[in-house]
N, C-alpha and C. Protein backbone atom coordinates (compact mmCIF):
# COMPACT_ATOMS: atom_id res chain seq x y z
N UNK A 1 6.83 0.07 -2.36
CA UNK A 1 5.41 0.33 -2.26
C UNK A 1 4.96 0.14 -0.81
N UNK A 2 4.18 0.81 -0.38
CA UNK A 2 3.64 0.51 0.98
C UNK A 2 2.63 -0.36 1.05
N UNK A 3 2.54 -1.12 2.03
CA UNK A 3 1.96 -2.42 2.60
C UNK A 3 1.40 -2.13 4.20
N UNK A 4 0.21 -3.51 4.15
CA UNK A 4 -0.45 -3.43 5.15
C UNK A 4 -0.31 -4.91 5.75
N UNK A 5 -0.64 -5.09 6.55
CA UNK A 5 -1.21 -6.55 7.43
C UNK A 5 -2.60 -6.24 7.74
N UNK A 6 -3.32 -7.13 7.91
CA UNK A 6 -4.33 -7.46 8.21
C UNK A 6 -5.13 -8.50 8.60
N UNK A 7 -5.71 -8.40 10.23
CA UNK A 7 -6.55 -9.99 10.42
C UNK A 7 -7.75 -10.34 9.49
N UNK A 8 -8.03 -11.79 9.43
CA UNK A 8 -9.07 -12.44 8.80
C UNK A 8 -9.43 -13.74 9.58
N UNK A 9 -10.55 -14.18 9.52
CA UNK A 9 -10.92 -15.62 9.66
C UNK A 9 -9.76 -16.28 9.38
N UNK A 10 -9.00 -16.20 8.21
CA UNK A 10 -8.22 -17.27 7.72
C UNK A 10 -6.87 -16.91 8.47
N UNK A 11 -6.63 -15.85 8.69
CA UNK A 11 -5.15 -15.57 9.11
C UNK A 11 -5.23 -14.21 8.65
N UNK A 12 -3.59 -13.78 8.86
CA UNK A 12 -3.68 -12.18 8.59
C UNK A 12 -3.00 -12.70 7.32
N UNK A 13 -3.72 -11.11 6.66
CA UNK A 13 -3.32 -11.28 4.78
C UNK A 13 -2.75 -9.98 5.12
N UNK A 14 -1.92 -9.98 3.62
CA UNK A 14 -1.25 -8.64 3.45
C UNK A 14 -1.75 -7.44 2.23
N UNK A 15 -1.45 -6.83 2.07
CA UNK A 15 -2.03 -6.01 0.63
C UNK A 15 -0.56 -4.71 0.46
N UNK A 16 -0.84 -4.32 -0.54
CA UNK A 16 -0.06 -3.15 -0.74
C UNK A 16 -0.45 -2.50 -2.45
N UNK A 17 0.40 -1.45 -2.33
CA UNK A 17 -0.39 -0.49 -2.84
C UNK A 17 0.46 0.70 -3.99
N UNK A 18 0.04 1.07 -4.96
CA UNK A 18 0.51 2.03 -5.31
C UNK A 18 -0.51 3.31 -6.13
N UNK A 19 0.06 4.11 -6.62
CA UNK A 19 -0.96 5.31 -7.18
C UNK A 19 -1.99 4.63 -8.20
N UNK A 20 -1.87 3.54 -9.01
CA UNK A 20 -2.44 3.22 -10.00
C UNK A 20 -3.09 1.98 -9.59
N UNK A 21 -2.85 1.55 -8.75
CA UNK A 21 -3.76 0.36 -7.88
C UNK A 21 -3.08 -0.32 -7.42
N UNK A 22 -4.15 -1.73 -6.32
CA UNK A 22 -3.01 -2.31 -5.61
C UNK A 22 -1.95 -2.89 -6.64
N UNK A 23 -0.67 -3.91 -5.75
CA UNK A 23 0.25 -4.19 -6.54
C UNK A 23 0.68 -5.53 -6.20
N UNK A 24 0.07 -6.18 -4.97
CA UNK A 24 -0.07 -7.21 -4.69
C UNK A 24 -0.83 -7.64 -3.18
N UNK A 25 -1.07 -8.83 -3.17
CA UNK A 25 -2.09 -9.41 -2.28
C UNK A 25 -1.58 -10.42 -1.82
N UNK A 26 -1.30 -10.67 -0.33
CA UNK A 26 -1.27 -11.96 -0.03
C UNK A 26 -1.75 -12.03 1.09
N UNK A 27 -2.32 -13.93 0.75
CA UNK A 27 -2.86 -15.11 1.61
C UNK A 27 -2.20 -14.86 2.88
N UNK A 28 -2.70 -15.29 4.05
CA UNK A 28 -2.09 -15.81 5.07
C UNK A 28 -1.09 -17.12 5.09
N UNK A 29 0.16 -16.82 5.76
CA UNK A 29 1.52 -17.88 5.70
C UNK A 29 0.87 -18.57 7.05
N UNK A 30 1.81 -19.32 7.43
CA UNK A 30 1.80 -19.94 8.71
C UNK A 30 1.61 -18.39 9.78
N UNK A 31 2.53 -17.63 9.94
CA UNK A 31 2.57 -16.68 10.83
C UNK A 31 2.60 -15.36 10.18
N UNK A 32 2.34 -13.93 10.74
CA UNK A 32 1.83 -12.39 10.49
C UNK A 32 3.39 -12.32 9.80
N UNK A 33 4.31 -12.85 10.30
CA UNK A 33 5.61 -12.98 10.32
C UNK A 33 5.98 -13.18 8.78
N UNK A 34 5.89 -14.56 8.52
CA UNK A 34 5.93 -14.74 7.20
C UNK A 34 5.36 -14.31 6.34
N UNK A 35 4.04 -13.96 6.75
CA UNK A 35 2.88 -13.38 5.56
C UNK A 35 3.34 -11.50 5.19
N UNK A 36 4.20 -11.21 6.09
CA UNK A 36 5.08 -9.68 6.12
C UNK A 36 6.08 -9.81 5.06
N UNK A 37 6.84 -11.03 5.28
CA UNK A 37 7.99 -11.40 4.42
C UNK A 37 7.29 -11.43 3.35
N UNK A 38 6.96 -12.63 3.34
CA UNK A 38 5.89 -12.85 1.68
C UNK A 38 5.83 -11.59 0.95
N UNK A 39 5.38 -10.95 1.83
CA UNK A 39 4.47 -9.49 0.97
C UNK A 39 6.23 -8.70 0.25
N UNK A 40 7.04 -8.55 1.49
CA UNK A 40 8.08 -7.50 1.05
C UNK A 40 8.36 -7.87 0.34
N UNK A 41 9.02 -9.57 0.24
CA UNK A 41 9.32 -9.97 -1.33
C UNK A 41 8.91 -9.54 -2.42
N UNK A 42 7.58 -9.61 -2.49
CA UNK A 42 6.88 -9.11 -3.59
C UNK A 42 6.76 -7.73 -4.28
N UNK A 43 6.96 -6.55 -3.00
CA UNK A 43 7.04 -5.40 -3.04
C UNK A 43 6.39 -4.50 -2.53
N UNK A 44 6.12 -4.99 -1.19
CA UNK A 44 5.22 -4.04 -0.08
C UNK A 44 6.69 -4.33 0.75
N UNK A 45 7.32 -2.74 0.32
CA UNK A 45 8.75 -3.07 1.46
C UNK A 45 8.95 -2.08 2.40
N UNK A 46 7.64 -1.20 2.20
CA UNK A 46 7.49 -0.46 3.74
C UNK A 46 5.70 -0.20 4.26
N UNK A 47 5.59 -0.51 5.24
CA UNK A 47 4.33 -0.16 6.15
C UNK A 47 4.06 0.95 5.75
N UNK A 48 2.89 1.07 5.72
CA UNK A 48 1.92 2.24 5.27
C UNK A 48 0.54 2.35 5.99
N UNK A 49 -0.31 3.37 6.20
CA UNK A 49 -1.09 3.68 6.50
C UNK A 49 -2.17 3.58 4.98
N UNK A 50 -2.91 2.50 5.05
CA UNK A 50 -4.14 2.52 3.64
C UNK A 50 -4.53 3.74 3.37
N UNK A 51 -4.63 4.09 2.25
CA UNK A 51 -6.01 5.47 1.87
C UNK A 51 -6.76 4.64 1.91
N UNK A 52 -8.32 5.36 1.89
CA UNK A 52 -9.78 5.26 2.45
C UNK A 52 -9.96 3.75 1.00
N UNK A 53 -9.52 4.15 0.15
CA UNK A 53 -10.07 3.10 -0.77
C UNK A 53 -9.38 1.74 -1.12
N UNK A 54 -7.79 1.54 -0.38
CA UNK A 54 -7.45 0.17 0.19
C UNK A 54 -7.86 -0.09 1.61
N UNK A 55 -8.28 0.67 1.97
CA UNK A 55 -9.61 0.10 3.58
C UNK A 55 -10.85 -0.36 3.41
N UNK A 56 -11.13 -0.26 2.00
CA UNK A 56 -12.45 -0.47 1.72
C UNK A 56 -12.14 -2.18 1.20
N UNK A 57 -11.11 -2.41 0.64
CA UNK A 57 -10.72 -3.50 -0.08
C UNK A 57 -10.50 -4.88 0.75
N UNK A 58 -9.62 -3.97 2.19
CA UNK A 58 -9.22 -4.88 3.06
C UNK A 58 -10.68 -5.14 3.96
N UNK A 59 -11.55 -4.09 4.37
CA UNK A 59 -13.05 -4.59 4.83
C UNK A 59 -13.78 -5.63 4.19
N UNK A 60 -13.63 -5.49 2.90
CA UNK A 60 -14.61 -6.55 1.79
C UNK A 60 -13.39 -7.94 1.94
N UNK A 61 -12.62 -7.70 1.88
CA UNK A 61 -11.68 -9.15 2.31
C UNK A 61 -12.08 -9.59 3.37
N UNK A 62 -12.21 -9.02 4.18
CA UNK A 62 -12.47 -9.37 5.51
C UNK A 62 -13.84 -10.29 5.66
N UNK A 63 -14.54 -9.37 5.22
CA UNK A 63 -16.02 -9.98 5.32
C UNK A 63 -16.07 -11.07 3.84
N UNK A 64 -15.45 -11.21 3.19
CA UNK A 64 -15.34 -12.56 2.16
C UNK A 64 -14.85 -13.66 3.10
N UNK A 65 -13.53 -13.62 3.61
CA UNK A 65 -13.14 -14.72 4.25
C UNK A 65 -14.33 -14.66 5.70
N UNK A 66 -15.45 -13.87 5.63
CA UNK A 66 -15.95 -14.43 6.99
C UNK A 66 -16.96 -15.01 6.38
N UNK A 67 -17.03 -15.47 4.87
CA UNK A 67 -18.21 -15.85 4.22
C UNK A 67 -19.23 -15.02 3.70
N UNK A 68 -19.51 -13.82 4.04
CA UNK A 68 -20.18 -12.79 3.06
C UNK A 68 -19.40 -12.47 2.03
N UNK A 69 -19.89 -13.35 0.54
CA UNK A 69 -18.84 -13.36 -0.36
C UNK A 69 -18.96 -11.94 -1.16
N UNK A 70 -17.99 -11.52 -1.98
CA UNK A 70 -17.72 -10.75 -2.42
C UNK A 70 -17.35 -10.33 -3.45
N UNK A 71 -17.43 -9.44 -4.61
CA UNK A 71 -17.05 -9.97 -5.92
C UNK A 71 -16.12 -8.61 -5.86
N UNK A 72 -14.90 -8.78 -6.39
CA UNK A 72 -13.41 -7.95 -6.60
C UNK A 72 -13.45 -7.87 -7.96
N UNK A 73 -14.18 -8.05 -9.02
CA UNK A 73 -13.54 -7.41 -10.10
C UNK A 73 -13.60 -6.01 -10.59
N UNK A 74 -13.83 -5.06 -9.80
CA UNK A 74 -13.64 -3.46 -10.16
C UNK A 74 -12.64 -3.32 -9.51
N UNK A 75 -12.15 -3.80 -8.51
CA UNK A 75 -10.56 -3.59 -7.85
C UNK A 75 -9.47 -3.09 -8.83
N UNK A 76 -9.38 -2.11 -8.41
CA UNK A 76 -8.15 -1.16 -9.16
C UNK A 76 -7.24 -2.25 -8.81
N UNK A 77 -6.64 -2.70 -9.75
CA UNK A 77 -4.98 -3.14 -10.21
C UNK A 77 -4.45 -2.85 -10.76
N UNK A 78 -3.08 -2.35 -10.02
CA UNK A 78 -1.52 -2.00 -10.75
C UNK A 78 -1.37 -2.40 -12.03
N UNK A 79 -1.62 -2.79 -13.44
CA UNK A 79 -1.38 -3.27 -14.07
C UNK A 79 0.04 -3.39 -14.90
N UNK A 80 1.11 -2.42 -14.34
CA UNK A 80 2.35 -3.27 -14.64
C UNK A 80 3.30 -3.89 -13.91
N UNK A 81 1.96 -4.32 -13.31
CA UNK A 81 2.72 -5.84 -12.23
C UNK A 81 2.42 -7.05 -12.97
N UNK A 82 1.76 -6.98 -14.01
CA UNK A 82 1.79 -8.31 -15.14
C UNK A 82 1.53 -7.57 -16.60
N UNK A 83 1.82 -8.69 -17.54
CA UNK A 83 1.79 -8.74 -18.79
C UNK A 83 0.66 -8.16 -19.36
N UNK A 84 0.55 -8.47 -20.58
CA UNK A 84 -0.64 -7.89 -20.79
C UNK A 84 -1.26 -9.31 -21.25
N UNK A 85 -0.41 -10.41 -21.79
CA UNK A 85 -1.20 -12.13 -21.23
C UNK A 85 -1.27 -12.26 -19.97
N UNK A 86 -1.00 -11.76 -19.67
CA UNK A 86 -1.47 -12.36 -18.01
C UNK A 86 -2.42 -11.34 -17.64
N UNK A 87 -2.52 -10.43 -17.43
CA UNK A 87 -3.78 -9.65 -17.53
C UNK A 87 -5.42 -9.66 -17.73
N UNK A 88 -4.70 -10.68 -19.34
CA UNK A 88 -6.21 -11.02 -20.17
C UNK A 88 -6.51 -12.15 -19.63
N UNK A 89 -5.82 -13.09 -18.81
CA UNK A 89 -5.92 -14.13 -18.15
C UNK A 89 -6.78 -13.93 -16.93
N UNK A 90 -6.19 -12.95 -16.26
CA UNK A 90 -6.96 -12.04 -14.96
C UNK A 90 -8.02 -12.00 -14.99
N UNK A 91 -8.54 -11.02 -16.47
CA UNK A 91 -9.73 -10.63 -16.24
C UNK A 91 -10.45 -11.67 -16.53
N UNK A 92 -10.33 -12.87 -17.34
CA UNK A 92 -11.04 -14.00 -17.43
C UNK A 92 -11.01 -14.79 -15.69
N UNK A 93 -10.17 -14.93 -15.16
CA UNK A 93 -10.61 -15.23 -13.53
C UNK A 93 -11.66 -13.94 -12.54
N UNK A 94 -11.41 -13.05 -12.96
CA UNK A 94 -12.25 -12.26 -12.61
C UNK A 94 -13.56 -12.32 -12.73
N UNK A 95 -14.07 -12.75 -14.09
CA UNK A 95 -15.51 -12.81 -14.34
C UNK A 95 -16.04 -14.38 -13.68
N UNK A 96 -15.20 -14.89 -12.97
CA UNK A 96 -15.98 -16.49 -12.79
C UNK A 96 -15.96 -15.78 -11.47
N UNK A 97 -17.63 -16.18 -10.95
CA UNK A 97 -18.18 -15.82 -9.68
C UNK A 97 -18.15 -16.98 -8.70
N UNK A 98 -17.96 -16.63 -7.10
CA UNK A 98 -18.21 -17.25 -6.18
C UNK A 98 -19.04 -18.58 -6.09
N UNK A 99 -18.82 -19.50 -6.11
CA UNK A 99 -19.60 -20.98 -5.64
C UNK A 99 -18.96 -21.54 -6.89
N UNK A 100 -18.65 -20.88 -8.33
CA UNK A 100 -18.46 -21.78 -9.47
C UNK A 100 -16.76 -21.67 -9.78
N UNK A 101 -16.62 -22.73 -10.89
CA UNK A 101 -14.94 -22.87 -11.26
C UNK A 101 -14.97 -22.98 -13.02
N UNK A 102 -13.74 -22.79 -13.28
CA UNK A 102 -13.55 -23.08 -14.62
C UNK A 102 -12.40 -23.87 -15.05
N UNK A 103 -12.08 -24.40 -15.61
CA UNK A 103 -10.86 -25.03 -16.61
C UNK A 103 -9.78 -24.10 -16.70
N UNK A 104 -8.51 -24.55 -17.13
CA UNK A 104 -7.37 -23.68 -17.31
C UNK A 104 -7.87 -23.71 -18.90
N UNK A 105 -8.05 -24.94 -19.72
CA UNK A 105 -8.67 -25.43 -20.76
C UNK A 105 -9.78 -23.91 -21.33
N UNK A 106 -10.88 -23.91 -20.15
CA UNK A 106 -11.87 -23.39 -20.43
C UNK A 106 -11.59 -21.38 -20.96
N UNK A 107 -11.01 -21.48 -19.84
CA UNK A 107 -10.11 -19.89 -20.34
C UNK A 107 -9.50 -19.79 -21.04
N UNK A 108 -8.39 -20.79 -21.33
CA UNK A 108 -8.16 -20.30 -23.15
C UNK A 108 -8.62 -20.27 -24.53
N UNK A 109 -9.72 -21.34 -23.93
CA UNK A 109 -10.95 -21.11 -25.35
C UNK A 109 -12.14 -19.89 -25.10
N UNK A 110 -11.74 -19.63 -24.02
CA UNK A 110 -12.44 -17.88 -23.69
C UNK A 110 -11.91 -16.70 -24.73
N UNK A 111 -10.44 -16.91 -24.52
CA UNK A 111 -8.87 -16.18 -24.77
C UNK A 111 -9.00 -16.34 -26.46
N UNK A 112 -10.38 -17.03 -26.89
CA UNK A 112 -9.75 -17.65 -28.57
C UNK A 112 -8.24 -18.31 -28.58
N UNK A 113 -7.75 -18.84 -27.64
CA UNK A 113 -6.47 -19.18 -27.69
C UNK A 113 -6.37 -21.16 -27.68
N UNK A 114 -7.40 -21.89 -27.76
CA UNK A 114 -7.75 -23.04 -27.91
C UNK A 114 -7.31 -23.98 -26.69
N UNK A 115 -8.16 -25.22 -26.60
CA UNK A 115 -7.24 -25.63 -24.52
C UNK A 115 -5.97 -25.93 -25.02
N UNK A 116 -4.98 -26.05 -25.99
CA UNK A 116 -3.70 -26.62 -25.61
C UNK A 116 -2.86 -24.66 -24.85
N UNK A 117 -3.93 -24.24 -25.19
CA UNK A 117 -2.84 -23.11 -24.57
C UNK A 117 -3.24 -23.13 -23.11
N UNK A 118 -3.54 -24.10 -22.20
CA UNK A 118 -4.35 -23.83 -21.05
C UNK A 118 -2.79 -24.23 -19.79
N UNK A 119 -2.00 -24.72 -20.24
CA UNK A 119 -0.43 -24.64 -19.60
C UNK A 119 0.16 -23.52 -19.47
N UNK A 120 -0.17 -22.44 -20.68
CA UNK A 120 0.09 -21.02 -20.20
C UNK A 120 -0.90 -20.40 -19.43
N UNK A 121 -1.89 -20.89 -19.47
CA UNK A 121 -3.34 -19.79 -18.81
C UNK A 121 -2.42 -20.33 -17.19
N UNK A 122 -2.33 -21.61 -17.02
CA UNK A 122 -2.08 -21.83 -15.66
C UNK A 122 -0.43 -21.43 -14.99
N UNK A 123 -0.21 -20.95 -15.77
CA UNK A 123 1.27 -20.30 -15.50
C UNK A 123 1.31 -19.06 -15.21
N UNK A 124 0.04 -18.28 -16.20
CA UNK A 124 -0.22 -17.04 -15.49
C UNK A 124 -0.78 -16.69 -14.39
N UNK A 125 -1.28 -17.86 -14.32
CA UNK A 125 -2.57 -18.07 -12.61
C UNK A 125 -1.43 -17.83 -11.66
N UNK A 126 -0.36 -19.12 -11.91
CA UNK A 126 0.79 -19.50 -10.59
C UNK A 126 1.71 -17.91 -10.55
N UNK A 127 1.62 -16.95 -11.06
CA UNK A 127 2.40 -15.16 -11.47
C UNK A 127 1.14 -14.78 -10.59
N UNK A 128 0.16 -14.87 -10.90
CA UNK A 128 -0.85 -14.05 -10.14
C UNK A 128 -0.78 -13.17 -8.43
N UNK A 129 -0.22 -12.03 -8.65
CA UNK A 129 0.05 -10.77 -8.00
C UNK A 129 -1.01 -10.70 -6.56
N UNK A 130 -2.07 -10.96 -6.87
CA UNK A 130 -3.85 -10.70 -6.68
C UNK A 130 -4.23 -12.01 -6.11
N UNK A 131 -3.79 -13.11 -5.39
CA UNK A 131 -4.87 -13.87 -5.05
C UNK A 131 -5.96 -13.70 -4.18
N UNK A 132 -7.53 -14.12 -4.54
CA UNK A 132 -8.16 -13.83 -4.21
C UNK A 132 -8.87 -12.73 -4.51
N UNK A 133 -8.36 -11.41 -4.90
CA UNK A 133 -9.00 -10.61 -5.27
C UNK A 133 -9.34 -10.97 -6.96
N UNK A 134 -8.10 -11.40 -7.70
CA UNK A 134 -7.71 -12.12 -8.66
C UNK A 134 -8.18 -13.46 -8.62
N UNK A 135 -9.51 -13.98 -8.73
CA UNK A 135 -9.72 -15.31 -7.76
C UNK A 135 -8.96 -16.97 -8.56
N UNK A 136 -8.15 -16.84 -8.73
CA UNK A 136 -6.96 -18.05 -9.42
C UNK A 136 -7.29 -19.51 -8.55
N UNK A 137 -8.41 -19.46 -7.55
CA UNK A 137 -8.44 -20.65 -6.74
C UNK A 137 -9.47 -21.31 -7.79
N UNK A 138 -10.83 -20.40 -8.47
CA UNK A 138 -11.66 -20.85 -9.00
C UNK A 138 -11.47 -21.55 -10.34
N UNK A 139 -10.08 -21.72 -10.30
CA UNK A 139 -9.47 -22.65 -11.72
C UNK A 139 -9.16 -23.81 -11.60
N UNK A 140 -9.61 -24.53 -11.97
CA UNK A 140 -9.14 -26.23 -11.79
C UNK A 140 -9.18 -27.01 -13.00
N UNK A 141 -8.38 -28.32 -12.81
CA UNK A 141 -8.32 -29.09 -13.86
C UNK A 141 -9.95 -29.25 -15.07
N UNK A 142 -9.16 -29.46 -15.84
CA UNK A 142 -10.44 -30.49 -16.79
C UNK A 142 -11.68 -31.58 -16.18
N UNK A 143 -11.02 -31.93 -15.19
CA UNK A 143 -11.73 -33.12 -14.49
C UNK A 143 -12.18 -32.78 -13.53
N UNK A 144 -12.32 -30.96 -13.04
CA UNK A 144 -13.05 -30.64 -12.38
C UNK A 144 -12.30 -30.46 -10.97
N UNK A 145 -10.46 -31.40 -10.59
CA UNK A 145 -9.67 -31.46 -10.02
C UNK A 145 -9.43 -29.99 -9.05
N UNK A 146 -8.75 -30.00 -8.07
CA UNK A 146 -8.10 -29.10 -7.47
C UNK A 146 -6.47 -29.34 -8.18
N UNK A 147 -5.82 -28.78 -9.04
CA UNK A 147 -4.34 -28.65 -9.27
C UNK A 147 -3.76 -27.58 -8.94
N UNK A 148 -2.25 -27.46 -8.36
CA UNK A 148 -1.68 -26.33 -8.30
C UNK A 148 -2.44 -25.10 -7.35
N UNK A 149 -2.06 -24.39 -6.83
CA UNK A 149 -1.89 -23.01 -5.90
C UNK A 149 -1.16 -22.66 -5.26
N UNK A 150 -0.33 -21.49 -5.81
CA UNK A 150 1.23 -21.20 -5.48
C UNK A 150 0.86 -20.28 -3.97
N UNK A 151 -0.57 -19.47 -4.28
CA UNK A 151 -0.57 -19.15 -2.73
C UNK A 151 0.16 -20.03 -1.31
N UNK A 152 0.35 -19.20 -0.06
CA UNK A 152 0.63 -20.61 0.95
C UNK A 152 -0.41 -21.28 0.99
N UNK A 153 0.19 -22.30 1.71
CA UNK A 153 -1.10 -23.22 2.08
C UNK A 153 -1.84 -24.70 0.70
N UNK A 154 -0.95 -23.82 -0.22
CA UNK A 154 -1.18 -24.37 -1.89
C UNK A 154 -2.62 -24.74 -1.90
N UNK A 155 -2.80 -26.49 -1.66
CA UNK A 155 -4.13 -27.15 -2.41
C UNK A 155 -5.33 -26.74 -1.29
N UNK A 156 -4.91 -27.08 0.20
CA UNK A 156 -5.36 -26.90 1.50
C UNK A 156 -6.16 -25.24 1.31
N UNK A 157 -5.45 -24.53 0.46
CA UNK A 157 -5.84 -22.94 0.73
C UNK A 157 -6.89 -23.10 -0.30
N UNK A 158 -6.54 -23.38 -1.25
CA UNK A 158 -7.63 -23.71 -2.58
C UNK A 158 -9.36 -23.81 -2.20
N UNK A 159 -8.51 -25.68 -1.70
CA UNK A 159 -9.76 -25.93 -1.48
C UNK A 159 -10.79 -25.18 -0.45
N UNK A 160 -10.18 -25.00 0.77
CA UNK A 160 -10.65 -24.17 1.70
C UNK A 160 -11.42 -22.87 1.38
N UNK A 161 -10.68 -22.31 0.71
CA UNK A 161 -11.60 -20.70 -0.13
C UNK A 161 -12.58 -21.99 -1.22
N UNK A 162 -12.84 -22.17 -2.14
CA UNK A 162 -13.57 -22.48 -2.93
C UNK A 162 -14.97 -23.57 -1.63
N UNK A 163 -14.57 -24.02 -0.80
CA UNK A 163 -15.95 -24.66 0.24
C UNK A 163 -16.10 -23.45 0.66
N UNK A 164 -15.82 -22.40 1.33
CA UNK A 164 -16.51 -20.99 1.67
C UNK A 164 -17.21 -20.85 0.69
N UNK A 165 -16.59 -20.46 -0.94
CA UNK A 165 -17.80 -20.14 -1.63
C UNK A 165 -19.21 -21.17 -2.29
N UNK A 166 -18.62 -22.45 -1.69
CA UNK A 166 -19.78 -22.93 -1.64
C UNK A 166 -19.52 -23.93 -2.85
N UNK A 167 -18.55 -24.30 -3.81
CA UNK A 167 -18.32 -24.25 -4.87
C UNK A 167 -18.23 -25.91 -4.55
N UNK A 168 -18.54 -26.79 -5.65
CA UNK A 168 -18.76 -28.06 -5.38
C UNK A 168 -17.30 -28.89 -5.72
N UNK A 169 -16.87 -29.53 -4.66
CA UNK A 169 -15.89 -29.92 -4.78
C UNK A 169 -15.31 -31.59 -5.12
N UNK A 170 -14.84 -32.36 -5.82
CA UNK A 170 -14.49 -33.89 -5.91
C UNK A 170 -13.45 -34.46 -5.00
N UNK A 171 -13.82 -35.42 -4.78
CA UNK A 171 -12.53 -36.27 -4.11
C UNK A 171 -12.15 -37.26 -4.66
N UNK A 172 -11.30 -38.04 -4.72
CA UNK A 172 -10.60 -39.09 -4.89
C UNK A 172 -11.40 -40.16 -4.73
């Protein structure tokens, strides 16, 4: 699939792409370097030139990480780059907006799937193709906690995107 780089406030992110939507998204690594790797792993394994409507995606990224937040859930996604549980998981991170968070708990009683299924909701988060556009940061423990983010940067990236959106955070 073809792939892009791109600068941000936060670092350069990657994106890539196919006929049926993107196919994955990534955070900024330590370096353009790694965040290239990252991506090929995943399956942006050649450079590409965006069409007009992954330029539009990577602009609104842009201007999210500069704090004009942004809401991604009409973002065309590849959808057999996940399950179709993980999917329904998606679109439940999808609908939680900027400044607020939810439970892994809370989404599976979204899911009718009750909180003990909330170990899978967060398993599909840590698969999540899409971070950020897919917003998987706005999920946190029961206790309101920062747990887990397989993005780089893990808790540090978390927390960092969720104080951009403003989103109220606990400490220790």
């Amino acid at each position: 699939m073809p792939h892009a780089l791109f600068p941000t406030h936060f670092g350069t992110c990657g994106i890539a792409w196919g006929e049926n939507g993107l196919t994955c998204f990534q955070l900024p690594d330590d370096t353009e370097a790694l965040t290239g790797r990252s991506l090929a792993a995943r399956g942006g394994t050649q450079r590409g030139e965006p069409p007009e409507w992954v330029r539009l995606i990577i602009a609104r990224v842009q201007m999210h990480l500069e704090g004009k937040l942004q809401d991604f859930s009409g973002t065309a996604l590849d959808r057999s780059c996940a399950s179709d549980f993980q999917m329904a998981v998606y679109l439940q991170a999808q609908a939680i907006k900027p400044g607020f968070e939810k439970s892994y708990g809370e989404i599976a009683r979204l899911m009718a799937l009750g909180s003990e299924a909330a170990r899978a909701v967060g398993m599909a988060l840590a698969a999540n193709p899409w971070p950020l556009i897919v917003p998987c940061h706005r999920v946190v423990s029961a206790e309101g906690r920062m747990t887990g983010f397989s993005a780089p940067g893990g808790i540090r990236t978390k927390a960092r995107l969720l104080a951009l959106e403003g989103a109220e955070l606990l400490s220790d």
